[in-house]
Structures are given as C-alpha cells and as structure tokens.
C-alpha atoms as a PDB file:
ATOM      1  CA  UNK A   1     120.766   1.811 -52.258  1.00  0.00           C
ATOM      2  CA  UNK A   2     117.533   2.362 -51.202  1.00  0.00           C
ATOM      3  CA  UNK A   3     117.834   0.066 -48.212  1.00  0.00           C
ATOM      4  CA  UNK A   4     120.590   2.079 -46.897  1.00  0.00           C
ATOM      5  CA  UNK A   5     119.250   5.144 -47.357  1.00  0.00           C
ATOM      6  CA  UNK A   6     116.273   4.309 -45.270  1.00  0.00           C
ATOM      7  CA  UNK A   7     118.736   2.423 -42.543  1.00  0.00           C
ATOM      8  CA  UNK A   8     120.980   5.598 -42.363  1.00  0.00           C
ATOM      9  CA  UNK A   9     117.650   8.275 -42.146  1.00  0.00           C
ATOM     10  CA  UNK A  10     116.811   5.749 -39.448  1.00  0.00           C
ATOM     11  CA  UNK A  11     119.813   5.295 -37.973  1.00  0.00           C
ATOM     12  CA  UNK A  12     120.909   9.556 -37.454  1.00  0.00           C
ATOM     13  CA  UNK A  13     117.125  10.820 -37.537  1.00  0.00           C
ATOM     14  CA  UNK A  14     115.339  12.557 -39.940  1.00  0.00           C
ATOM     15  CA  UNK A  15     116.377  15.625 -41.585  1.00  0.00           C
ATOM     16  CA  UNK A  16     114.923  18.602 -40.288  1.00  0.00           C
ATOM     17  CA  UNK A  17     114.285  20.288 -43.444  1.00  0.00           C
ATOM     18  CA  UNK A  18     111.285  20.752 -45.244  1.00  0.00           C
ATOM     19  CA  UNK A  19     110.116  17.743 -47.630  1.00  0.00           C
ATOM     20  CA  UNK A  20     107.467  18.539 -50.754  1.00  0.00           C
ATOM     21  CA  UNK A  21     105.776  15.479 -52.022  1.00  0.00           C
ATOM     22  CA  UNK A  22     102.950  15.656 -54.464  1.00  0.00           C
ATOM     23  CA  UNK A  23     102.244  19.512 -53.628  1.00  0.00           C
ATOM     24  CA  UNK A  24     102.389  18.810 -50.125  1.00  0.00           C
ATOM     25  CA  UNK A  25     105.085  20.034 -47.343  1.00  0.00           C
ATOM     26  CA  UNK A  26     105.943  18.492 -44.640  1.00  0.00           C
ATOM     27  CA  UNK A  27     106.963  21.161 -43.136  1.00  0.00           C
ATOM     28  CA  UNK A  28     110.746  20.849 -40.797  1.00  0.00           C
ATOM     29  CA  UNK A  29     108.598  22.415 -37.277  1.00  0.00           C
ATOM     30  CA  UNK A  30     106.454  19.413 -37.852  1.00  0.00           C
ATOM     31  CA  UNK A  31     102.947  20.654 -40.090  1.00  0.00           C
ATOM     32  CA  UNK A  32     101.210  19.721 -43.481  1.00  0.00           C
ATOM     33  CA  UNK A  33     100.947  22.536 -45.508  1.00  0.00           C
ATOM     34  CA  UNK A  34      99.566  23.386 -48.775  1.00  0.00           C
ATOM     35  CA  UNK A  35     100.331  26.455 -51.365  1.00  0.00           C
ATOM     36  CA  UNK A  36      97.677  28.930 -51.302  1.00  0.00           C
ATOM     37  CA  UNK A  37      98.396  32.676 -53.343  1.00  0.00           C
ATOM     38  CA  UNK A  38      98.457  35.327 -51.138  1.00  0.00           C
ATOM     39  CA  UNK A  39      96.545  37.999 -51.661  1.00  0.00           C
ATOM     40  CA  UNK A  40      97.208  39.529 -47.890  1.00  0.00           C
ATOM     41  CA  UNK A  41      97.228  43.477 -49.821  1.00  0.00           C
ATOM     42  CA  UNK A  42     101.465  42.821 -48.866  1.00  0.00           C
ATOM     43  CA  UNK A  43     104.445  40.627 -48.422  1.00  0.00           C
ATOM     44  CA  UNK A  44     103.378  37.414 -46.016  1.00  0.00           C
ATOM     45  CA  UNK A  45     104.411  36.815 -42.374  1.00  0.00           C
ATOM     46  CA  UNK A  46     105.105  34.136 -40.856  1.00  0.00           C
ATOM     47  CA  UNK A  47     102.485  32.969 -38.124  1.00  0.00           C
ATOM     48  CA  UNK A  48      99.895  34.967 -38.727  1.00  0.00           C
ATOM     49  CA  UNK A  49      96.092  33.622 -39.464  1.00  0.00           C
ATOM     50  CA  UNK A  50      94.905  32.615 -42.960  1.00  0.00           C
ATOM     51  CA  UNK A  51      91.439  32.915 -44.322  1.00  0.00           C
ATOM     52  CA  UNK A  52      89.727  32.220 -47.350  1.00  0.00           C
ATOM     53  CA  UNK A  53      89.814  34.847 -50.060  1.00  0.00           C
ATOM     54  CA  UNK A  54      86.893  35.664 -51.772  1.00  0.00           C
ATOM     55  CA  UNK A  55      86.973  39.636 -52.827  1.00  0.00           C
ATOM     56  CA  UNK A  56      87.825  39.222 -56.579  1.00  0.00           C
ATOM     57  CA  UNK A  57      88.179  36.410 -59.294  1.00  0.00           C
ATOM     58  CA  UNK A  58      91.331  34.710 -57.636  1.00  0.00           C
ATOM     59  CA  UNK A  59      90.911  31.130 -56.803  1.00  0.00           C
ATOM     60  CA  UNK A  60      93.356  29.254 -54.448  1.00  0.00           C
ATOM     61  CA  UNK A  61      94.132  32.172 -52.354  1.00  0.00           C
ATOM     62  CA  UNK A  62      94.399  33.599 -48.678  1.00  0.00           C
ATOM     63  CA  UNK A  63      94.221  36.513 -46.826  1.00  0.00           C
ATOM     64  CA  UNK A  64      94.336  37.471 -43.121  1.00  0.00           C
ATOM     65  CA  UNK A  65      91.839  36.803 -41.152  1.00  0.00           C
ATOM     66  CA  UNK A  66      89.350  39.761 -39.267  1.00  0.00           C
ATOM     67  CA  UNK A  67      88.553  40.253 -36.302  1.00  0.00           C
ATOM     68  CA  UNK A  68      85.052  38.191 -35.734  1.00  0.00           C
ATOM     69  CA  UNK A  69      85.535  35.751 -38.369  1.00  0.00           C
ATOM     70  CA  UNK A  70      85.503  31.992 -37.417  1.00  0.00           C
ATOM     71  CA  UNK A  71      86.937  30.361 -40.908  1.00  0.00           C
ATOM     72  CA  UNK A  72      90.628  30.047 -40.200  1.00  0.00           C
ATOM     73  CA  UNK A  73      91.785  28.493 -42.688  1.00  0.00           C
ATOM     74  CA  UNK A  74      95.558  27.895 -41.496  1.00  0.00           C
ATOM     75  CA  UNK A  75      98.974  29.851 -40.552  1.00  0.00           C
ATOM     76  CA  UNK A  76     101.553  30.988 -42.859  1.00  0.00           C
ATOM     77  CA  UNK A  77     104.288  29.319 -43.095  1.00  0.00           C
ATOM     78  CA  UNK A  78     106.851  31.974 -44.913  1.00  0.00           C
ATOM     79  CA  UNK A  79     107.786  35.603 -44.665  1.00  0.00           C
ATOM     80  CA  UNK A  80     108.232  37.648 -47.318  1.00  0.00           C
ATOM     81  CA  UNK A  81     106.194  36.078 -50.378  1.00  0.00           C
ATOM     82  CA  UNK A  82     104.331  38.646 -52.605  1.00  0.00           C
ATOM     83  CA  UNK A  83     100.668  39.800 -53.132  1.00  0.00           C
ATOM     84  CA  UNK A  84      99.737  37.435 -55.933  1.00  0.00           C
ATOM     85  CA  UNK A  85     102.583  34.655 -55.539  1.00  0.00           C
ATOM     86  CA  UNK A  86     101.723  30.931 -53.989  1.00  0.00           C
ATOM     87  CA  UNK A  87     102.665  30.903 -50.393  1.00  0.00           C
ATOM     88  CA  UNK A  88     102.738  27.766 -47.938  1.00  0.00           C
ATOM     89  CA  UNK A  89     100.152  27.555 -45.327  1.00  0.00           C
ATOM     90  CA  UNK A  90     100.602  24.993 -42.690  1.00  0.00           C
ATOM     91  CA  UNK A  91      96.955  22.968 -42.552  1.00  0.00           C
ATOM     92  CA  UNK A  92      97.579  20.458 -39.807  1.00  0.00           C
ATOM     93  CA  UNK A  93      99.977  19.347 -37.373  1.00  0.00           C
ATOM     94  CA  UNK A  94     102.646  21.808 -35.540  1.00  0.00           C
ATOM     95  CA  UNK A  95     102.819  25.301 -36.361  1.00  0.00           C
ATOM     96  CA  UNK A  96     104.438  28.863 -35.219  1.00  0.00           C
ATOM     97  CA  UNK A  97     102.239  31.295 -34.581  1.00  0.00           C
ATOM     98  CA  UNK A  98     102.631  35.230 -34.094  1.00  0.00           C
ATOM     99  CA  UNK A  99     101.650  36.062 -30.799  1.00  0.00           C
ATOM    100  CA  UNK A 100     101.883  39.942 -29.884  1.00  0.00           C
ATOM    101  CA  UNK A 101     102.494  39.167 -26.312  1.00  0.00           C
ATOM    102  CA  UNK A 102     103.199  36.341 -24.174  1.00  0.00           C
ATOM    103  CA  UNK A 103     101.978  33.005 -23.938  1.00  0.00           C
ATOM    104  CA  UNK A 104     102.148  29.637 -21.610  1.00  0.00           C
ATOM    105  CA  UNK A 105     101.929  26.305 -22.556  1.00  0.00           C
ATOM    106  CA  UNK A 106      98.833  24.582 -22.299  1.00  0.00           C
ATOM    107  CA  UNK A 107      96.722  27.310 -23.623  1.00  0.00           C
ATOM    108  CA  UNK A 108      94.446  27.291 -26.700  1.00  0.00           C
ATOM    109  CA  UNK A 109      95.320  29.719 -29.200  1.00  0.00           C
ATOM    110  CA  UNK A 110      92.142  31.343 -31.172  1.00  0.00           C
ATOM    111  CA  UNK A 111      91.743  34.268 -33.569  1.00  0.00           C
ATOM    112  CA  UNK A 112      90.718  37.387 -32.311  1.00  0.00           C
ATOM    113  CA  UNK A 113      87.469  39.397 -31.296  1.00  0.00           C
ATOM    114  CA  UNK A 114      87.330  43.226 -31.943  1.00  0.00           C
ATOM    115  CA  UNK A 115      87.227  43.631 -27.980  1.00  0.00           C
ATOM    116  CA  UNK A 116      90.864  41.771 -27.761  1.00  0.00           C
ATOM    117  CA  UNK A 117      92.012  45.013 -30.252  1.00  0.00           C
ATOM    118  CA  UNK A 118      95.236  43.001 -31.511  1.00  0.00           C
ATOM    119  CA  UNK A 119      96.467  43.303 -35.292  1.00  0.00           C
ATOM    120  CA  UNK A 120      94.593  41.823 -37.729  1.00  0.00           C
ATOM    121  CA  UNK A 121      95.567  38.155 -38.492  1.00  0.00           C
ATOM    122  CA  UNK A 122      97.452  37.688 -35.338  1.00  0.00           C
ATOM    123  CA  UNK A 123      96.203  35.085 -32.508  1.00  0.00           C
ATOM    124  CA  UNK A 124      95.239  35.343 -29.120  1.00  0.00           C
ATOM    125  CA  UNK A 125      95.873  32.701 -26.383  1.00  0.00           C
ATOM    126  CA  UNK A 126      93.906  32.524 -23.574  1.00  0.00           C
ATOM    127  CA  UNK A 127      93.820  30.282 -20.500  1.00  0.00           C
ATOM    128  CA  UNK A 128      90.478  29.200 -20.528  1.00  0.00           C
ATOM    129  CA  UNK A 129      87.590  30.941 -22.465  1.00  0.00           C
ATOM    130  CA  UNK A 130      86.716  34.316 -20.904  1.00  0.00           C
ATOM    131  CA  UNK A 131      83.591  36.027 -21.365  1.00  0.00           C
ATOM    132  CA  UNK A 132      82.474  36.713 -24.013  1.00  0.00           C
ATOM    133  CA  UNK A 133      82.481  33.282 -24.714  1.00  0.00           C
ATOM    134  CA  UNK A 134      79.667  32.212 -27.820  1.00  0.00           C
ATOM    135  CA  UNK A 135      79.588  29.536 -30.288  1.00  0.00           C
ATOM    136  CA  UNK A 136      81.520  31.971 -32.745  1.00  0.00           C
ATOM    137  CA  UNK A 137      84.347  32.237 -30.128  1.00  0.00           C
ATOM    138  CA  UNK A 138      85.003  28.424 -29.784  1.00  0.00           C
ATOM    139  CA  UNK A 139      85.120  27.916 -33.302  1.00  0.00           C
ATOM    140  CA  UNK A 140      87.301  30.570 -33.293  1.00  0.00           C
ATOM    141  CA  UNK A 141      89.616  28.227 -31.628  1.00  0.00           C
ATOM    142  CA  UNK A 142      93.112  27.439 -33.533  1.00  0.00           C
ATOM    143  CA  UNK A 143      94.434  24.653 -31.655  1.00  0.00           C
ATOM    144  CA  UNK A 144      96.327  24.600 -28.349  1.00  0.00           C
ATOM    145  CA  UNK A 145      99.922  26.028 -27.373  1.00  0.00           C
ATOM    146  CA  UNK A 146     102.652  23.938 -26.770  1.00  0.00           C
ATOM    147  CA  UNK A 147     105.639  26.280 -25.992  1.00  0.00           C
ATOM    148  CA  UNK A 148     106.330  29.215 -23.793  1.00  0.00           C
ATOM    149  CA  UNK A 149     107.386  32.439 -25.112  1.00  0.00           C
ATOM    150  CA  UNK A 150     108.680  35.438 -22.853  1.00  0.00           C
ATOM    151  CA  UNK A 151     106.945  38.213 -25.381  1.00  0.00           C
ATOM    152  CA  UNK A 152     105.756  38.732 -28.685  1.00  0.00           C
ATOM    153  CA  UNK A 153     106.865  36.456 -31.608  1.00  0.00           C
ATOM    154  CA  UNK A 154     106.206  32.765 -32.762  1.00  0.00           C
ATOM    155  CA  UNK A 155     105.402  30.014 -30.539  1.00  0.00           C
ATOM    156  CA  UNK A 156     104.625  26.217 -31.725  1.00  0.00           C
ATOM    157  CA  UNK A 157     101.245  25.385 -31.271  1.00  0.00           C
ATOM    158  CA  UNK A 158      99.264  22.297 -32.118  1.00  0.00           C
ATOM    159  CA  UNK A 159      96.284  22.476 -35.014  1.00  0.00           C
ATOM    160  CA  UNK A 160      93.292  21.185 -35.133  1.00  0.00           C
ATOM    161  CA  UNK A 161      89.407  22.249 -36.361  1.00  0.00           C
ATOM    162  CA  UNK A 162      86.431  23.047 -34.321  1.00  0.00           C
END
C-alpha cells in the first residue's frame, strides 16, 4: 500500500498542501517552518519579519522586527493567530513576504533602516545596496526575490542567513 502510495504521489506530483512532521512544516509555497508564540502586541500577518522576543518571561516567541535591528529571525507564515498563541514562521527555503510597494525579481529583500520609514516588520527590496550601506545593513539582508509584484502585498522570495 505503501508502494503505491509513493508511485501515485510520484506519478501526479506532490500535494501542494502543507505537511507537519515532527513539529516541522513543510510549508505548500515551498519553506521549513517552525511554531514560535507570537507575542507581535496583535493578531499575526502574513509576510512580515520575525524577531526574537525577549521583553518578558515568554520563551519560544516572536515579535516584529524594528527598524535597525539585524536578527531576523524568519517570516510569518499565517494571518490572524493571537498575541500569546504558537504561530508558524517559515525558517528556510521559499517564503512570501509583505512588501509595501513594488518589487522585481532578482533583488535582495532586507529589513528596514529608520531612513527607509516603512512599517515596522515589513521588508524592503532593493536593487543593489544603496548608501548607507554598513555591516549592520548586509546582515540585514533576508534573502533574494524571486517574483515580481505590481504593488504592495506578498512576493516569494528565497531565505537564507548572513
């Protein structure tokens, strides 16, 4: 049964749905993530910038990341989930990301400066680093952008760590 299974998956393609497997999703655009709580201050959307929580006694948790702030930790995954409930964070791989304008393929996605004066925990793509470019700035750096949007709203982008 098992056999057949795997021939028919094979033979019609994968199911583009997301799979959980020891607490980890394999998420149906194509990421890893994990569950993180969210303790954003309100309901979670997805695409914006995670960042590792540290204002009170809650372990495992997220919030957005500010403006300045190098330790992106990974993009949400769902909209919607509470402050104080686990939420999926995609960690690696493809994910979409909330961009408040447009972007073009082939650009690397980062999160923001204060002088870009976006919305906390949304990204910024650029073409090439601009001035003014400083260690912080490139590990600011998200991953790169695969897919070309018209405006605002999500885009799939590629992960990886500086």
């Amino acid at each position: 049964m098992k056999k057949l299974l795997l021939v028919l998956l094979l033979s019609f393609g994968l199911p583009q749905t997301d799979i959980v497997v020891s607490g980890i999703m394999h998420t149906a655009d194509g990421g890893m993530a994990i569950q993180l709580v969210n303790k954003t201050g309100g309901a979670s959307i997805k695409g914006t910038v995670g960042h590792p929580y540290h204002a009170t006694a809650v372990d495992l948790a997220f919030d957005l990341i500010p403006d300045d702030e190098p330790d992106n930790i990974g993009i949400v995954y769902e909209t919607g989930v509470a402050d104080g409930d686990l939420c999926w964070i995609v960690v690696k791989g493809l994910a979409k990301i909330y961009f408040e304008g447009a972007v073009a393929r082939g650009q690397f996605v980062r999160s923001q400066v204060a002088a870009d004066g976006g919305t906390v925990g949304y990204a910024v793509s650029e073409a090439t680093p601009t001035a003014p470019f400083t260690t912080d700035k490139h590990f600011q750096e998200l991953g790169h952008i695969l897919e070309t949007t018209g405006g605002a709203g999500l885009s799939t982008c590629l992960l990886h760590a500086n």
